[in-house]
Structure formats: C-alpha cells, structure tokens
PDB file of N, CA and C in Angstrom:
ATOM      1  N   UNK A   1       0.438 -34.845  -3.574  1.00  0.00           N
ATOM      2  CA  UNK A   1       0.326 -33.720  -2.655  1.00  0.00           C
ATOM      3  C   UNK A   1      -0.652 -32.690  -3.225  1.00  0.00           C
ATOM      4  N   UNK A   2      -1.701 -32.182  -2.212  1.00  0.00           N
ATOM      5  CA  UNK A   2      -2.561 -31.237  -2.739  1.00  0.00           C
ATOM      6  C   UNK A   2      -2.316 -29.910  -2.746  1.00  0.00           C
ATOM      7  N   UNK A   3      -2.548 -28.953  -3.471  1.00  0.00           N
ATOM      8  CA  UNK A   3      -1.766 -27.865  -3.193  1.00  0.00           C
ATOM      9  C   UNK A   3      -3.122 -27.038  -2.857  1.00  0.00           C
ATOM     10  N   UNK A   4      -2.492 -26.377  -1.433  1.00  0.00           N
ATOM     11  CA  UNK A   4      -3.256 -25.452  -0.853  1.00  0.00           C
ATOM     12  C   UNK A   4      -3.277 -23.677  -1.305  1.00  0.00           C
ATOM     13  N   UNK A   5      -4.196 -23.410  -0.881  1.00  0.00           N
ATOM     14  CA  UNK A   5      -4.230 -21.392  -1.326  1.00  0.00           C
ATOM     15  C   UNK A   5      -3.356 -21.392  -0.469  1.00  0.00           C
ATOM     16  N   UNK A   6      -2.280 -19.534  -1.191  1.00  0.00           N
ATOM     17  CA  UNK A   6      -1.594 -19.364  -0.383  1.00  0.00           C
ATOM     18  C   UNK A   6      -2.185 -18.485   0.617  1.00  0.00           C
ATOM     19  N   UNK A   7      -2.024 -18.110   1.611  1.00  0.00           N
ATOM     20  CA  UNK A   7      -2.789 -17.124   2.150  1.00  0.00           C
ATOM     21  C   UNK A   7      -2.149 -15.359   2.956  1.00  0.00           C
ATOM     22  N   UNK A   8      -0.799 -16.021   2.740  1.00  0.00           N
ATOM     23  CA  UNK A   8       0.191 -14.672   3.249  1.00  0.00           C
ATOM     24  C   UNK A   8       1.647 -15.329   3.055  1.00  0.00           C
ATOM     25  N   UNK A   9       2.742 -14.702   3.143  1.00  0.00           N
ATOM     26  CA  UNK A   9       3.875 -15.066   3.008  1.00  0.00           C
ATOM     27  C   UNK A   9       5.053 -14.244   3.758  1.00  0.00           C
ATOM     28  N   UNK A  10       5.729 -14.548   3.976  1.00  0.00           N
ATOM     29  CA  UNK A  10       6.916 -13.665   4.312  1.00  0.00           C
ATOM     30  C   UNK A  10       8.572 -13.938   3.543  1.00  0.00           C
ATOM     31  N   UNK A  11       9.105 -13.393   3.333  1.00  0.00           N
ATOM     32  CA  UNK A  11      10.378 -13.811   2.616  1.00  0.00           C
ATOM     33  C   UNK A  11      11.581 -14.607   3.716  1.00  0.00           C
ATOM     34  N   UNK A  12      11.296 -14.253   5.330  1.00  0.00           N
ATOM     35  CA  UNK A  12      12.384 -15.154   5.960  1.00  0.00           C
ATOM     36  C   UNK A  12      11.869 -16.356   6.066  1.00  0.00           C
ATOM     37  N   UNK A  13      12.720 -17.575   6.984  1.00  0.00           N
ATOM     38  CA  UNK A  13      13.747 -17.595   6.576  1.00  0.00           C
ATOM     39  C   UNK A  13      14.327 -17.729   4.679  1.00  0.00           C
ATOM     40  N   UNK A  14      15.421 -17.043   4.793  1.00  0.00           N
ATOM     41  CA  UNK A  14      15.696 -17.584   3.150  1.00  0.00           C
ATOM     42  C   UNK A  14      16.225 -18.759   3.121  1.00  0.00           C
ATOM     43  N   UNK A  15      15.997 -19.309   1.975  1.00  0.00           N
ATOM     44  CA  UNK A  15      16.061 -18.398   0.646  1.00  0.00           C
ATOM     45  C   UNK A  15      14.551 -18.490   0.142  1.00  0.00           C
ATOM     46  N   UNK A  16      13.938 -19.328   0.722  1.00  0.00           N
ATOM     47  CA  UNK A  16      12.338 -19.354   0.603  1.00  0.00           C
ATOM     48  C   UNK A  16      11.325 -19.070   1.025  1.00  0.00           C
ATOM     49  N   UNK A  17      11.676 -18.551   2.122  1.00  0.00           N
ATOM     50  CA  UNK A  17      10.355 -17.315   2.935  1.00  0.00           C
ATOM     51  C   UNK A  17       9.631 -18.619   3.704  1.00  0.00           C
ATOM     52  N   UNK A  18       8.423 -17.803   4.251  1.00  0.00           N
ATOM     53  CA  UNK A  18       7.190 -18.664   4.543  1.00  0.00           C
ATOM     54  C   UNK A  18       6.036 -18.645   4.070  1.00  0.00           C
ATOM     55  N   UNK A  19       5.495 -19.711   3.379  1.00  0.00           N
ATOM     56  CA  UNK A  19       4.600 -19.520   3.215  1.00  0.00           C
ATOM     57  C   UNK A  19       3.429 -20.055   4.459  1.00  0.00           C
ATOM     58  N   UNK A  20       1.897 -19.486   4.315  1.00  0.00           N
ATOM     59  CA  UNK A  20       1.008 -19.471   5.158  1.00  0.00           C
ATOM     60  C   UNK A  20       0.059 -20.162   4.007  1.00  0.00           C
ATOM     61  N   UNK A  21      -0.396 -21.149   4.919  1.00  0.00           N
ATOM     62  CA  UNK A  21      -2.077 -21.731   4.402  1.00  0.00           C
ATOM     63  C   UNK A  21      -3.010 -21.738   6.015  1.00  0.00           C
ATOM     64  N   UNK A  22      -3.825 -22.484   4.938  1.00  0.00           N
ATOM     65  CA  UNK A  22      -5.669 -22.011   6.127  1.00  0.00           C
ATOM     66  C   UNK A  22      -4.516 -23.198   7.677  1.00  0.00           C
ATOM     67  N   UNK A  23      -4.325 -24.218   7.573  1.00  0.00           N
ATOM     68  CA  UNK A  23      -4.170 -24.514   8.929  1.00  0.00           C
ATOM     69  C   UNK A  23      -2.608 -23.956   9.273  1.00  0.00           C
ATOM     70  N   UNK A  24      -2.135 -23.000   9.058  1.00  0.00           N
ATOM     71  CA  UNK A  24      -1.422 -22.170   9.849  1.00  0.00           C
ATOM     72  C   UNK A  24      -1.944 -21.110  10.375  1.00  0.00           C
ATOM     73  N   UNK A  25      -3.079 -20.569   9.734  1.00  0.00           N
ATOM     74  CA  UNK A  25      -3.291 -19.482  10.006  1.00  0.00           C
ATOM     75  C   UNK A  25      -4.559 -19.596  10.598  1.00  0.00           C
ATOM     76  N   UNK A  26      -5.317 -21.113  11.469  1.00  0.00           N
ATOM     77  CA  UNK A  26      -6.087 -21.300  12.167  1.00  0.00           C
ATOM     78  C   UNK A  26      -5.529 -21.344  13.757  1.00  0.00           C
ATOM     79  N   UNK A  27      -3.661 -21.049  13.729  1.00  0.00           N
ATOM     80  CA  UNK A  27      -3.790 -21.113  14.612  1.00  0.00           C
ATOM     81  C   UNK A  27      -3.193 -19.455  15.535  1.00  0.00           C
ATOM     82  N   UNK A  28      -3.662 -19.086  16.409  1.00  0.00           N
ATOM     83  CA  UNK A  28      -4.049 -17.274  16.729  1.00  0.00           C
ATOM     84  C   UNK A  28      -2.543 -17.458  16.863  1.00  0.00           C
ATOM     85  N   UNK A  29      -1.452 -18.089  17.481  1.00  0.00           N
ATOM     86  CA  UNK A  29      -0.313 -17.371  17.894  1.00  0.00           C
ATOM     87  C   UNK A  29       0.404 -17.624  16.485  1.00  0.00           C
ATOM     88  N   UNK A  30       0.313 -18.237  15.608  1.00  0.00           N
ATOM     89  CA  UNK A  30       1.008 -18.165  14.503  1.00  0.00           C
ATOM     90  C   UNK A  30       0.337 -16.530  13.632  1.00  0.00           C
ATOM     91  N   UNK A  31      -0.936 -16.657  13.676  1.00  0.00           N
ATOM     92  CA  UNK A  31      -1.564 -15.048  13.024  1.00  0.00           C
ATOM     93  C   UNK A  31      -0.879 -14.140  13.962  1.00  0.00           C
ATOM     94  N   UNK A  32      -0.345 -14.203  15.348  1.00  0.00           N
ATOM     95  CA  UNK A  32      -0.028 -13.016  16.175  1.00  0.00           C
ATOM     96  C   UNK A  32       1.853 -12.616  15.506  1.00  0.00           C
ATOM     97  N   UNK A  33       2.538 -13.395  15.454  1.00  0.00           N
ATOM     98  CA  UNK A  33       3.634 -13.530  14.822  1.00  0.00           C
ATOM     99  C   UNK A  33       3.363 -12.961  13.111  1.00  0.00           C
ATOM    100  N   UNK A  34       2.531 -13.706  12.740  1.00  0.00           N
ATOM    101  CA  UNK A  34       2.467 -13.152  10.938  1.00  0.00           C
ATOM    102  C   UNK A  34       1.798 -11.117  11.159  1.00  0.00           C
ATOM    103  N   UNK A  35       1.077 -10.989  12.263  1.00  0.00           N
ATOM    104  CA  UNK A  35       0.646  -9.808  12.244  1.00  0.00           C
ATOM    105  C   UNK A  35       2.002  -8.828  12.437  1.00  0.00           C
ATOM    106  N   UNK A  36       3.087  -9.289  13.791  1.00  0.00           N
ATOM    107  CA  UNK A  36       3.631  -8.646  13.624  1.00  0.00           C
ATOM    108  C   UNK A  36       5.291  -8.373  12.213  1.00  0.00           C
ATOM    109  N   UNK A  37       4.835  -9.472  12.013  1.00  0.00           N
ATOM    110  CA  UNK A  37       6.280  -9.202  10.468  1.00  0.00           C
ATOM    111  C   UNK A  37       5.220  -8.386   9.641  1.00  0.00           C
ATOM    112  N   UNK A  38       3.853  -8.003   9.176  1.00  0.00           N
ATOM    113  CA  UNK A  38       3.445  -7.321   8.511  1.00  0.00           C
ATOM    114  C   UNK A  38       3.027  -6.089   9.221  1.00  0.00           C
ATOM    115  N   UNK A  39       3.132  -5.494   9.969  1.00  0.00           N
ATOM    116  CA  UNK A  39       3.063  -4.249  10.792  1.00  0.00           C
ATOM    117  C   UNK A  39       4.254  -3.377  10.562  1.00  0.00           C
ATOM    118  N   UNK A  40       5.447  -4.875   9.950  1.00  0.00           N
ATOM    119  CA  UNK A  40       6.901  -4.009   9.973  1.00  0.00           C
ATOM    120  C   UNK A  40       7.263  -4.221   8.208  1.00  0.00           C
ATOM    121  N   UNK A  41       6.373  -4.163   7.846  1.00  0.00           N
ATOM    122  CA  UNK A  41       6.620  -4.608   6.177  1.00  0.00           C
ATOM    123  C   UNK A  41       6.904  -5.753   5.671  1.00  0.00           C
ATOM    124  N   UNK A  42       7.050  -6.648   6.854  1.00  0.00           N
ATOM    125  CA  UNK A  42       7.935  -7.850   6.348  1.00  0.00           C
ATOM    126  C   UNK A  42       7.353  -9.159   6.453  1.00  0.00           C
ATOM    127  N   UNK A  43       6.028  -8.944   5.759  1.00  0.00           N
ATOM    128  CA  UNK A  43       4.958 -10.332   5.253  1.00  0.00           C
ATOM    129  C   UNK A  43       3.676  -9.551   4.986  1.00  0.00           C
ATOM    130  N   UNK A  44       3.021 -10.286   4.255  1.00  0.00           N
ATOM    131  CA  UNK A  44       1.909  -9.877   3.509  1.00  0.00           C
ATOM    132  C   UNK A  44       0.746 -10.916   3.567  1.00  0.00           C
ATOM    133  N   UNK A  45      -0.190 -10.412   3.443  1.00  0.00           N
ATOM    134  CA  UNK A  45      -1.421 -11.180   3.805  1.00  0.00           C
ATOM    135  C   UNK A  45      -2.337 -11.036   2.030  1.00  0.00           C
ATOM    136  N   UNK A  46      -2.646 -11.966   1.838  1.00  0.00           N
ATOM    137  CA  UNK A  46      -3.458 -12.120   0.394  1.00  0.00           C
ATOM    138  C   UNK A  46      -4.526 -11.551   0.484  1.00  0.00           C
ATOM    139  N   UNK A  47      -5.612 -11.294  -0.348  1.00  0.00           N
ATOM    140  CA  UNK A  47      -7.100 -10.751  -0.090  1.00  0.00           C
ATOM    141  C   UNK A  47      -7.789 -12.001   0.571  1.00  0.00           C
ATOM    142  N   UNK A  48      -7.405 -13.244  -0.108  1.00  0.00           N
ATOM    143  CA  UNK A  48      -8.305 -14.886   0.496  1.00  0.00           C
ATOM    144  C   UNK A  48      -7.199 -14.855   1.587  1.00  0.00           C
ATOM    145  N   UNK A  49      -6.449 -14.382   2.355  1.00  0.00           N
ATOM    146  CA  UNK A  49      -6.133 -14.687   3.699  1.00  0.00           C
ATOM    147  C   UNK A  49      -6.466 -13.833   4.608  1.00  0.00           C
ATOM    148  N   UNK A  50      -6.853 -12.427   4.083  1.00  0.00           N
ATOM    149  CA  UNK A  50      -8.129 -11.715   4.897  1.00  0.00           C
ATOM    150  C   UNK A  50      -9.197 -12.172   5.113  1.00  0.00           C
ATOM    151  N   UNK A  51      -9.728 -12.836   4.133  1.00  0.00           N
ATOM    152  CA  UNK A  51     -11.179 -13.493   4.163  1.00  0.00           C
ATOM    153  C   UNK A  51     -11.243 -14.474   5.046  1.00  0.00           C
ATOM    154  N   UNK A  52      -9.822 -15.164   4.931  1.00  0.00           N
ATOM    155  CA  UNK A  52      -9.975 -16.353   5.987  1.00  0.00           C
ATOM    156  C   UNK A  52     -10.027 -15.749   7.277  1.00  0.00           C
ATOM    157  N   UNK A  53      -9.314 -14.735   7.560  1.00  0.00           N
ATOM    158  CA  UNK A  53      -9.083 -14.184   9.002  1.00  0.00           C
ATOM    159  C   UNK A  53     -10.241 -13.976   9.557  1.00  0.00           C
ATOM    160  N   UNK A  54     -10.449 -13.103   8.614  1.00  0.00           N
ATOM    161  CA  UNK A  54     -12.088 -12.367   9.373  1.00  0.00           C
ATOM    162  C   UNK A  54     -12.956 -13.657   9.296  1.00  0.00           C
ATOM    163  N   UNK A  55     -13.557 -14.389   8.472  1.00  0.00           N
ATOM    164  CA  UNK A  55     -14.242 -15.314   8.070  1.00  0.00           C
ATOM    165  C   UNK A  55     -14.102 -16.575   9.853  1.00  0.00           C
ATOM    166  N   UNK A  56     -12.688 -16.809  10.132  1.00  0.00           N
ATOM    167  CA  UNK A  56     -12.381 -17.704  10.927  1.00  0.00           C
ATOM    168  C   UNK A  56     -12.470 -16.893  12.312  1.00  0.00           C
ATOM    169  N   UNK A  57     -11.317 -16.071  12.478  1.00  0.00           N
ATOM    170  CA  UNK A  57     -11.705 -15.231  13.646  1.00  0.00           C
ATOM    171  C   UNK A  57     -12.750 -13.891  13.971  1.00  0.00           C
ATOM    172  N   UNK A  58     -13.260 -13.562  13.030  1.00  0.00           N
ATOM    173  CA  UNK A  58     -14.197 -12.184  13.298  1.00  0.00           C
ATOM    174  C   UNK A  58     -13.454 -11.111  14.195  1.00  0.00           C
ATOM    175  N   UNK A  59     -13.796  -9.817  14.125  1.00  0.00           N
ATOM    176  CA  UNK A  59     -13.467  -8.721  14.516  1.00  0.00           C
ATOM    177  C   UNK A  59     -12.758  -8.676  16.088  1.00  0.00           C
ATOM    178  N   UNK A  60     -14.095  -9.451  17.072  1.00  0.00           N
ATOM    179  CA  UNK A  60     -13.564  -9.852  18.184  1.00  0.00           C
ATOM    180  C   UNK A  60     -12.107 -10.849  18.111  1.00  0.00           C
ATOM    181  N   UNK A  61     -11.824 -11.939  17.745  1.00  0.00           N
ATOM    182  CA  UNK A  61     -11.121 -12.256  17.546  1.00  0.00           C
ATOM    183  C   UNK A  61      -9.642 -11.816  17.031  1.00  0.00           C
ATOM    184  N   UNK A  62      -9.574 -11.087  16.138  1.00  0.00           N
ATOM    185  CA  UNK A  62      -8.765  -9.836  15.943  1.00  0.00           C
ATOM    186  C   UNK A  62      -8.025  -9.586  16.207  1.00  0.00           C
ATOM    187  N   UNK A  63      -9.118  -8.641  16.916  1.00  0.00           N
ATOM    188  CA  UNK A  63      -8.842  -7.750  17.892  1.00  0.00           C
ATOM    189  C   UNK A  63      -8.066  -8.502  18.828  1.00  0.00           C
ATOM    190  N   UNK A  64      -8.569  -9.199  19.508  1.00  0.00           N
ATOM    191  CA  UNK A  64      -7.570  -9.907  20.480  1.00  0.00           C
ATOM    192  C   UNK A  64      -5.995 -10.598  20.374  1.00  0.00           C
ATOM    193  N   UNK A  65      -5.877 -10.749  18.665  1.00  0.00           N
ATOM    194  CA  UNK A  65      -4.534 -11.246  18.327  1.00  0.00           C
ATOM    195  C   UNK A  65      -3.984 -10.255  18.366  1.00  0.00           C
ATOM    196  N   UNK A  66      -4.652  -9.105  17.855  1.00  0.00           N
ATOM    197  CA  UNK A  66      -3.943  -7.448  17.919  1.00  0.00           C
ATOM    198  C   UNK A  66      -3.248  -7.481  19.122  1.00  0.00           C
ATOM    199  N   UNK A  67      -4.368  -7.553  20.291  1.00  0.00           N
ATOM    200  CA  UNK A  67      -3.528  -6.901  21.328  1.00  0.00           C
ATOM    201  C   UNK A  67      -2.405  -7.666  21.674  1.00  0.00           C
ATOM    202  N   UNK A  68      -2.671  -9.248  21.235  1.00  0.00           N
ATOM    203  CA  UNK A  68      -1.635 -10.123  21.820  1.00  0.00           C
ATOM    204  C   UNK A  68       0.094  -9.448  21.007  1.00  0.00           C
ATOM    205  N   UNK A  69      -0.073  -9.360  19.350  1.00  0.00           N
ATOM    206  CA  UNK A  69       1.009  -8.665  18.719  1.00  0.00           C
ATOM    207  C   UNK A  69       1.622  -7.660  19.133  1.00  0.00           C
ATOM    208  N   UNK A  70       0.225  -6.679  19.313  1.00  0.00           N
ATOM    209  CA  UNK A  70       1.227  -4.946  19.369  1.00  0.00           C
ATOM    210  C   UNK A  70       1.880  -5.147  18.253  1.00  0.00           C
ATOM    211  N   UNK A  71       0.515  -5.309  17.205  1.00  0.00           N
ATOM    212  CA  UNK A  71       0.764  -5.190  15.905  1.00  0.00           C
ATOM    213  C   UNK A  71      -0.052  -3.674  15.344  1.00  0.00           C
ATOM    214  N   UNK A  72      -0.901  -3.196  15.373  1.00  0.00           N
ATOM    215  CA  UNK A  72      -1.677  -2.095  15.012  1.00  0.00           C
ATOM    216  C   UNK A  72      -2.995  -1.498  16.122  1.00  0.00           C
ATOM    217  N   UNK A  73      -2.016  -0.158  16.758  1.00  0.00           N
ATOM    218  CA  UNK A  73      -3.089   0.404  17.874  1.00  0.00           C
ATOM    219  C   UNK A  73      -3.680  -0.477  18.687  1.00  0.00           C
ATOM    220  N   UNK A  74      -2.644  -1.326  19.002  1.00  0.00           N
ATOM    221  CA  UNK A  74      -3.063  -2.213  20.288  1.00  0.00           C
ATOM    222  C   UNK A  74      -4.208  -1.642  21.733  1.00  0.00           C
ATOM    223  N   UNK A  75      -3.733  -0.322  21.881  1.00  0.00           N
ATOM    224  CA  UNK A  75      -4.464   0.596  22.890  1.00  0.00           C
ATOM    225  C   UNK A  75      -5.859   1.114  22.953  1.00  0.00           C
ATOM    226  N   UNK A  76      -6.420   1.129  21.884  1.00  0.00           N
ATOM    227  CA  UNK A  76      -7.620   1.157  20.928  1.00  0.00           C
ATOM    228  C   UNK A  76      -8.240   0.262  20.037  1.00  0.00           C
ATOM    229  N   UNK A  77      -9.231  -0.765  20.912  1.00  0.00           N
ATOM    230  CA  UNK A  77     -10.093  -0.863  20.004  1.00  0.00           C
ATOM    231  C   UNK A  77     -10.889  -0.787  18.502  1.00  0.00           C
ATOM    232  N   UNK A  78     -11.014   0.267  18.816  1.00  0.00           N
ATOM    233  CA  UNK A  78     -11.391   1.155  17.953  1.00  0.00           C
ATOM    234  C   UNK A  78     -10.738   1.522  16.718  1.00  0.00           C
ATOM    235  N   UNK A  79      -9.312   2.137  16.926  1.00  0.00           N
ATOM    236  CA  UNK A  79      -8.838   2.310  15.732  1.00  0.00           C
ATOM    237  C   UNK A  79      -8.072   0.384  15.150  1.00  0.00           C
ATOM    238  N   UNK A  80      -7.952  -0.125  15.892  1.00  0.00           N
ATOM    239  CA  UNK A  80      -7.441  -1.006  15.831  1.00  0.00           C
ATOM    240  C   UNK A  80      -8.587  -1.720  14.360  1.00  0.00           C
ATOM    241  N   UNK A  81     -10.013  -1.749  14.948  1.00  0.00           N
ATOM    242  CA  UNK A  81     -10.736  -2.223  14.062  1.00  0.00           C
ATOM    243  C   UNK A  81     -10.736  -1.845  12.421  1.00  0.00           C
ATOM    244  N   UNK A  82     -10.698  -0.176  12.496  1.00  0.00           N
ATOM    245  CA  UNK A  82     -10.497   0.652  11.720  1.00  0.00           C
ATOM    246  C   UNK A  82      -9.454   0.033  10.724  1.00  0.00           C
ATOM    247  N   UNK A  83      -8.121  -0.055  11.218  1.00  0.00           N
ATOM    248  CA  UNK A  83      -6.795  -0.581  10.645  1.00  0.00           C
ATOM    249  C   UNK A  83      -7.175  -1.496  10.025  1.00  0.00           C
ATOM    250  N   UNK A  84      -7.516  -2.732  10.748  1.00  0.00           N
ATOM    251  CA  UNK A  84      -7.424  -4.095  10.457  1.00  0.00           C
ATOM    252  C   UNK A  84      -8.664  -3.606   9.068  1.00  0.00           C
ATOM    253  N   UNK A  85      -9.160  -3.301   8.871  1.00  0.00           N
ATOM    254  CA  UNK A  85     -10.816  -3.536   7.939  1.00  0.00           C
ATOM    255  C   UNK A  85      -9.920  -2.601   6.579  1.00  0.00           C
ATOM    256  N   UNK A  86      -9.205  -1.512   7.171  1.00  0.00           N
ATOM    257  CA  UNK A  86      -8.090  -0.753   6.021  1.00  0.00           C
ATOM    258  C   UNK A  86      -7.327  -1.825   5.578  1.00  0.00           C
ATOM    259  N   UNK A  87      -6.309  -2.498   5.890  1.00  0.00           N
ATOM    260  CA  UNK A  87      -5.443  -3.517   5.775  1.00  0.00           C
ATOM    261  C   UNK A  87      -5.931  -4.953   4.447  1.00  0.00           C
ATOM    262  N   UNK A  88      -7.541  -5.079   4.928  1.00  0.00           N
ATOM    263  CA  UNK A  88      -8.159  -6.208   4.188  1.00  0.00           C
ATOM    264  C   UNK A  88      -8.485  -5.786   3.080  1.00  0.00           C
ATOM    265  N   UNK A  89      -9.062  -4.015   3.018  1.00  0.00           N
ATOM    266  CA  UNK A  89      -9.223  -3.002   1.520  1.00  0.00           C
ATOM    267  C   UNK A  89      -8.272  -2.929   0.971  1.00  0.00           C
ATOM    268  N   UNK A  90      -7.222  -2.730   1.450  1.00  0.00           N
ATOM    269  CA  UNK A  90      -5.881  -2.171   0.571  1.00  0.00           C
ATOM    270  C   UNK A  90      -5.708  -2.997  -0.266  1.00  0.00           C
ATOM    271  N   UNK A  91      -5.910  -4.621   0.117  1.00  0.00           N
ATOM    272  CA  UNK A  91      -4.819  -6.309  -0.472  1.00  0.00           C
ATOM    273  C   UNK A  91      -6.174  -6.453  -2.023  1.00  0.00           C
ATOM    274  N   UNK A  92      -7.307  -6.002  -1.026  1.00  0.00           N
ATOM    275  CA  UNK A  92      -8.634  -5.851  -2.508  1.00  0.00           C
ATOM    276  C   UNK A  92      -9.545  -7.027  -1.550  1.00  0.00           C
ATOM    277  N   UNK A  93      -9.513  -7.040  -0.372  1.00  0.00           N
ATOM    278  CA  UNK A  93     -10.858  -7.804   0.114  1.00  0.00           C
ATOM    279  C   UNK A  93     -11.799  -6.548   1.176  1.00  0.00           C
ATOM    280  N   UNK A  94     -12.714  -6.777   0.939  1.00  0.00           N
ATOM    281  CA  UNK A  94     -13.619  -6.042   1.956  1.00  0.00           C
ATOM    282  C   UNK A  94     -15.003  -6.680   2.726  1.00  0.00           C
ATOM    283  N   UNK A  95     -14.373  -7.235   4.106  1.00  0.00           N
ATOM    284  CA  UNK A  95     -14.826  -7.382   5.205  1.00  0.00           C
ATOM    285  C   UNK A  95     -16.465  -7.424   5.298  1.00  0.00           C
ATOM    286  N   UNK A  96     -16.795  -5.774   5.467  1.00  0.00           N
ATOM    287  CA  UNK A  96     -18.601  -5.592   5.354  1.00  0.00           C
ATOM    288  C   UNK A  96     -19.124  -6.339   4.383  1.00  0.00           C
ATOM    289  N   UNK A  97     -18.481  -6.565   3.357  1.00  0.00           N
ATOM    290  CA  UNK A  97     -19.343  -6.870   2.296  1.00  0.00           C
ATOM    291  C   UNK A  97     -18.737  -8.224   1.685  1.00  0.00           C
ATOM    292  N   UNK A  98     -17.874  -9.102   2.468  1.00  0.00           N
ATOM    293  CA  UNK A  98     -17.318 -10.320   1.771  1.00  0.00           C
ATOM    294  C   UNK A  98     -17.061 -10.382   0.343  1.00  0.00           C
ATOM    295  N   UNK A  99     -16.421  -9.421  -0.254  1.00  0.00           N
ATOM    296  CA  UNK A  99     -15.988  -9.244  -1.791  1.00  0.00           C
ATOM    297  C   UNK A  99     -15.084  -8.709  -1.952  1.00  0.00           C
ATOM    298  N   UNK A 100     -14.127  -9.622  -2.811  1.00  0.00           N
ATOM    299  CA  UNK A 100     -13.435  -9.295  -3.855  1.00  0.00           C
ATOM    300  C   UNK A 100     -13.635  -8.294  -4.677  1.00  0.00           C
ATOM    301  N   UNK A 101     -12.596  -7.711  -4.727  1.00  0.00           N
ATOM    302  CA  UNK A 101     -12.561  -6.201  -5.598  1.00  0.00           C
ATOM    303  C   UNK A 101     -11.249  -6.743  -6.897  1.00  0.00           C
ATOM    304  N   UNK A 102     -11.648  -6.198  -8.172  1.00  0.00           N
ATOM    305  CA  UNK A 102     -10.350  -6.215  -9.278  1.00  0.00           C
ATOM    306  C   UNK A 102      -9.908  -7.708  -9.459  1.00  0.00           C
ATOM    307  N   UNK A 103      -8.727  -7.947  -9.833  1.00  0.00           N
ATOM    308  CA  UNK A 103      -8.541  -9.148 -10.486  1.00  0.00           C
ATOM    309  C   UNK A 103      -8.664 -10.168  -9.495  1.00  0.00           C
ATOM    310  N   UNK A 104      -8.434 -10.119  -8.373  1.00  0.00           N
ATOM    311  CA  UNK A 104      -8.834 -11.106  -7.686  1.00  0.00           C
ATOM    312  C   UNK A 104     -10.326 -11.658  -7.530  1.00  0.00           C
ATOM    313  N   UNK A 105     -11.355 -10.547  -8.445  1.00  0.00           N
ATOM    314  CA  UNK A 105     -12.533 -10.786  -8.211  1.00  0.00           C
ATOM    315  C   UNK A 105     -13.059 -11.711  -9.155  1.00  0.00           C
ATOM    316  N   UNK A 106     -12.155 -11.008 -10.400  1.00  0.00           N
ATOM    317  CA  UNK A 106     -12.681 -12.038 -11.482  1.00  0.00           C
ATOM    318  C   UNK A 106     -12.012 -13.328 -11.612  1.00  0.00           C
ATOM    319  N   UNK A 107     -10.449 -13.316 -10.762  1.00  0.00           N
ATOM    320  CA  UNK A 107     -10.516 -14.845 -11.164  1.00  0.00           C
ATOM    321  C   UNK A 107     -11.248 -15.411 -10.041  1.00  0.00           C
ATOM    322  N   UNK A 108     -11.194 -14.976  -8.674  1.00  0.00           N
ATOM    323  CA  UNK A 108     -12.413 -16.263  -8.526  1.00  0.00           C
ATOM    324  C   UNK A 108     -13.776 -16.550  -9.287  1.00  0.00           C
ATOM    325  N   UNK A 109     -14.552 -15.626  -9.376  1.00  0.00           N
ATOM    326  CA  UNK A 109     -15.760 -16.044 -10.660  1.00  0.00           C
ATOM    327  C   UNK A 109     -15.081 -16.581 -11.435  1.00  0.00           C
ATOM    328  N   UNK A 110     -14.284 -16.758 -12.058  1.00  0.00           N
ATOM    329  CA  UNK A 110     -13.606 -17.468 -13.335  1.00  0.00           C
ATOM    330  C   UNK A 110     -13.515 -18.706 -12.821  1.00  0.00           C
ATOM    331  N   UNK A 111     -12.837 -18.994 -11.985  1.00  0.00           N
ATOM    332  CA  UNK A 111     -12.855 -20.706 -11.311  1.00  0.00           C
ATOM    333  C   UNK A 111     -13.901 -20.922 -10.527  1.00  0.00           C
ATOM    334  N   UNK A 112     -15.136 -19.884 -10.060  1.00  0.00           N
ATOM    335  CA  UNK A 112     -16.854 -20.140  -9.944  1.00  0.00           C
ATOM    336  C   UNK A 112     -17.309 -20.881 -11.187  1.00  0.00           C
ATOM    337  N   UNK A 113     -17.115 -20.277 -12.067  1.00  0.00           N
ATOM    338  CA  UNK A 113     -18.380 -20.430 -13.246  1.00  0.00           C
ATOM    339  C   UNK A 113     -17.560 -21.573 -13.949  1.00  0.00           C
ATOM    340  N   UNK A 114     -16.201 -22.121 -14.225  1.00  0.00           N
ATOM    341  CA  UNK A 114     -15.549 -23.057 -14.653  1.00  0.00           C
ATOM    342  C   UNK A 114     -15.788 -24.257 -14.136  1.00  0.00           C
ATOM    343  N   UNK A 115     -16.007 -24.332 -12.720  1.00  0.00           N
ATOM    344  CA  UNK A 115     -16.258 -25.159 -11.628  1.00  0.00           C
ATOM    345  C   UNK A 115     -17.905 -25.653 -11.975  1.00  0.00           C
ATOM    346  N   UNK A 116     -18.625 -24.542 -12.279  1.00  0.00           N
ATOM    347  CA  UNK A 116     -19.911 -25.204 -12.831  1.00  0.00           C
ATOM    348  C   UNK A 116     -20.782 -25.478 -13.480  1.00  0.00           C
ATOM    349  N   UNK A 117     -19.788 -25.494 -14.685  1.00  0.00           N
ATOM    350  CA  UNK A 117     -19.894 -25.889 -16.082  1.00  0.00           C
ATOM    351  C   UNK A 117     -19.421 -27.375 -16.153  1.00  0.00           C
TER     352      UNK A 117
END
C-alpha cells in the first residue's frame, strides 16, 4: 500500500477521524462538507491541501464550493476570496505566490534536493 499526503483531517468519526488525500479532495462535494467542519473548527486543511485546492480548483472554483457550503461569506465574493487566500496564509501556504512559508518550506526542499541527489 502506497501512502498518500495527508491533505486535511477531521477528528470524527472516532476514534480515528478522517483523513483527506488528493482523490477525496478532487471531489467539490466532499471539499464542500470538509469546508464546512472547518468553518466550525472541526477539520483542518494542511498547507499541501491548500495548494492542492487552489492548484486543482482555482479561485473560481472556490468560490463556488463556498457558496455551495455557507462555509465563509457565502454572500460576497469578494470577501469570500479574501478569507479563503487568509485561511491558505494562516496553515503557511500562499496562493499568489505558490510557496511554502517555515517548516513546511524546508522540508519540502529537503525531500527536493534529497530526491535529486
């Protein structure tokens, strides 16, 4: 068995939560469900499962799971975008600029430069 990145998690059901990889989270009504347990504290999204988000769905895209959740300023556009691009800074990924910030930055370069050696 290959083991996949994790990409978000939630602690129900217990006693082992859920975990999220890339083909769960390729699909929008499973991201509309994970958006809303993390709107209410109750799942978390990784910095590489921001990357995937934005990376897979883009802003438009989103946005549109947003509204489907009435997970963050569904009513707005606008701030909605705002949120979501806050949300991907906070975990240490940033959107505009596809980078890793802090330890998540260096271990991926660390398994970059290991990888090509």
């Amino acid at each position: 068995m290959t083991q996949q990145l994790l990409l978000a998690w939630q602690p129900l059901p217990e006693p082992g939560g859920t975990s999220y990889h890339p083909d769960d989270l390729a699909d929008p009504e499973t991201v509309a469900r994970l958006f809303q347990a993390a709107a209410r504290y109750r799942a978390h999204v990784t910095p590489q499962g921001w990357r995937f988000l934005w990376t897979h769905y883009g802003l438009k895209g989103l946005l549109r799971i947003n509204r489907q959740s009435n997970a963050w300023a569904d009513d707005d556009d606008r701030d909605a975008a705002d949120q979501l691009v806050s949300l991907a800074r906070i975990t240490g990924y940033d959107p505009a600029t596809d980078r890793f910030r802090g330890q998540v930055e260096r271990l991926e370069t660390t398994a970059f430069v290991a990888a090509a050696n």
